[in-house]
Protein backbone atom coordinates (compact mmCIF):
# COMPACT_ATOMS: atom_id res chain seq x y z
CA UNK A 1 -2.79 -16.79 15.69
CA UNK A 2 -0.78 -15.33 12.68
CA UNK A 3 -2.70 -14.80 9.65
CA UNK A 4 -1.49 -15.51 6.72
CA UNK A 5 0.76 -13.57 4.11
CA UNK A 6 -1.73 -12.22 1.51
CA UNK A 7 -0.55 -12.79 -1.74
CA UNK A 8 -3.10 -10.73 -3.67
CA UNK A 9 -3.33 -7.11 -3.98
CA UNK A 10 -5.93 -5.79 -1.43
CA UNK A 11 -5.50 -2.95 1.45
CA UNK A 12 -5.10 -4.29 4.81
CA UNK A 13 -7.27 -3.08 7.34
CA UNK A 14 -4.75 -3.08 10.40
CA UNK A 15 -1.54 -0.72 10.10
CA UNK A 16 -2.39 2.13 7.73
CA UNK A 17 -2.08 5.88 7.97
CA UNK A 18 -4.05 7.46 4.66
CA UNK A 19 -6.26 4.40 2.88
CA UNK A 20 -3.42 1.45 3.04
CA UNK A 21 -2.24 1.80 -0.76
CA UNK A 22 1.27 1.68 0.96
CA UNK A 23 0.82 -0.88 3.44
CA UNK A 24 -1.17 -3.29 0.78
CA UNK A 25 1.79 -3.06 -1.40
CA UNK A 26 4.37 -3.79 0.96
CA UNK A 27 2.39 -6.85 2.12
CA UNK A 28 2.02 -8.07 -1.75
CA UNK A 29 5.69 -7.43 -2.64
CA UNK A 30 7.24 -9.08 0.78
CA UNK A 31 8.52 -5.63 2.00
CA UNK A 32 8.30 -3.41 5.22
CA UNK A 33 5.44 -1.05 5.75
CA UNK A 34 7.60 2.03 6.29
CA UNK A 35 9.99 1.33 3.61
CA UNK A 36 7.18 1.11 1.20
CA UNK A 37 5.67 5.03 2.50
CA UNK A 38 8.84 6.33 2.73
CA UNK A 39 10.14 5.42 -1.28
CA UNK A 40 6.69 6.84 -1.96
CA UNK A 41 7.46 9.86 -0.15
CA UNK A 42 10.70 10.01 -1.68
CA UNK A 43 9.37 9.17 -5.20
CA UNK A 44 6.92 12.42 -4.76
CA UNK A 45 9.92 14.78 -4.75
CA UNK A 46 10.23 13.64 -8.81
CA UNK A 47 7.87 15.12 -11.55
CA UNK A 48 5.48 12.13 -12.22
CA UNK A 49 2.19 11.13 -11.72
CA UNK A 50 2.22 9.59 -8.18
CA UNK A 51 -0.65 11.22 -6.93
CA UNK A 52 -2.64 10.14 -9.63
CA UNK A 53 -1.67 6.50 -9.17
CA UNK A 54 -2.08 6.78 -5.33
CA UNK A 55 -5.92 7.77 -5.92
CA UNK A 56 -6.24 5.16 -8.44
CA UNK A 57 -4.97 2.60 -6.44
CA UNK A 58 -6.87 3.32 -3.76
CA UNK A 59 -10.11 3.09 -5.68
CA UNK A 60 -9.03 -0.25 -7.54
CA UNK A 61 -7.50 -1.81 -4.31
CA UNK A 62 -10.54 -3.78 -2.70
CA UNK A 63 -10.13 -3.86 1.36
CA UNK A 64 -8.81 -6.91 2.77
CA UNK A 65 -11.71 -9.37 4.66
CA UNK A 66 -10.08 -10.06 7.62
């Protein structure tokens, strides 16, 4: 049974590696999970406040029900 595609912002509770900011995201914006870590990755190698955003994210970002 496929569930289906979540079009609200909320953290999955299948698939993720830290607290599913990443995953979450990709599944709101239509993208793949790894493609969505990896720009974060990439994005962490700028000056910026990604870490910041990260932790708030993960404290705004309710967990998904199913």
């Amino acid at each position: 049974m496929n569930m289906p595609q979540s079009r609200s912002l909320v953290r999955p509770r299948n698939g993720t590696v830290i607290a599913g900011v990443c995953a979450g995201l990709a599944e709101r914006f239509g993208l793949g999970r790894n493609t969505v870590r990896l720009l974060f990755v990439l994005s962490c190698l700028l000056p910026g406040p990604q870490f910041v955003i990260y932790i708030i994210l993960w404290i705004i970002m309710p967990k998904a029900a199913y």
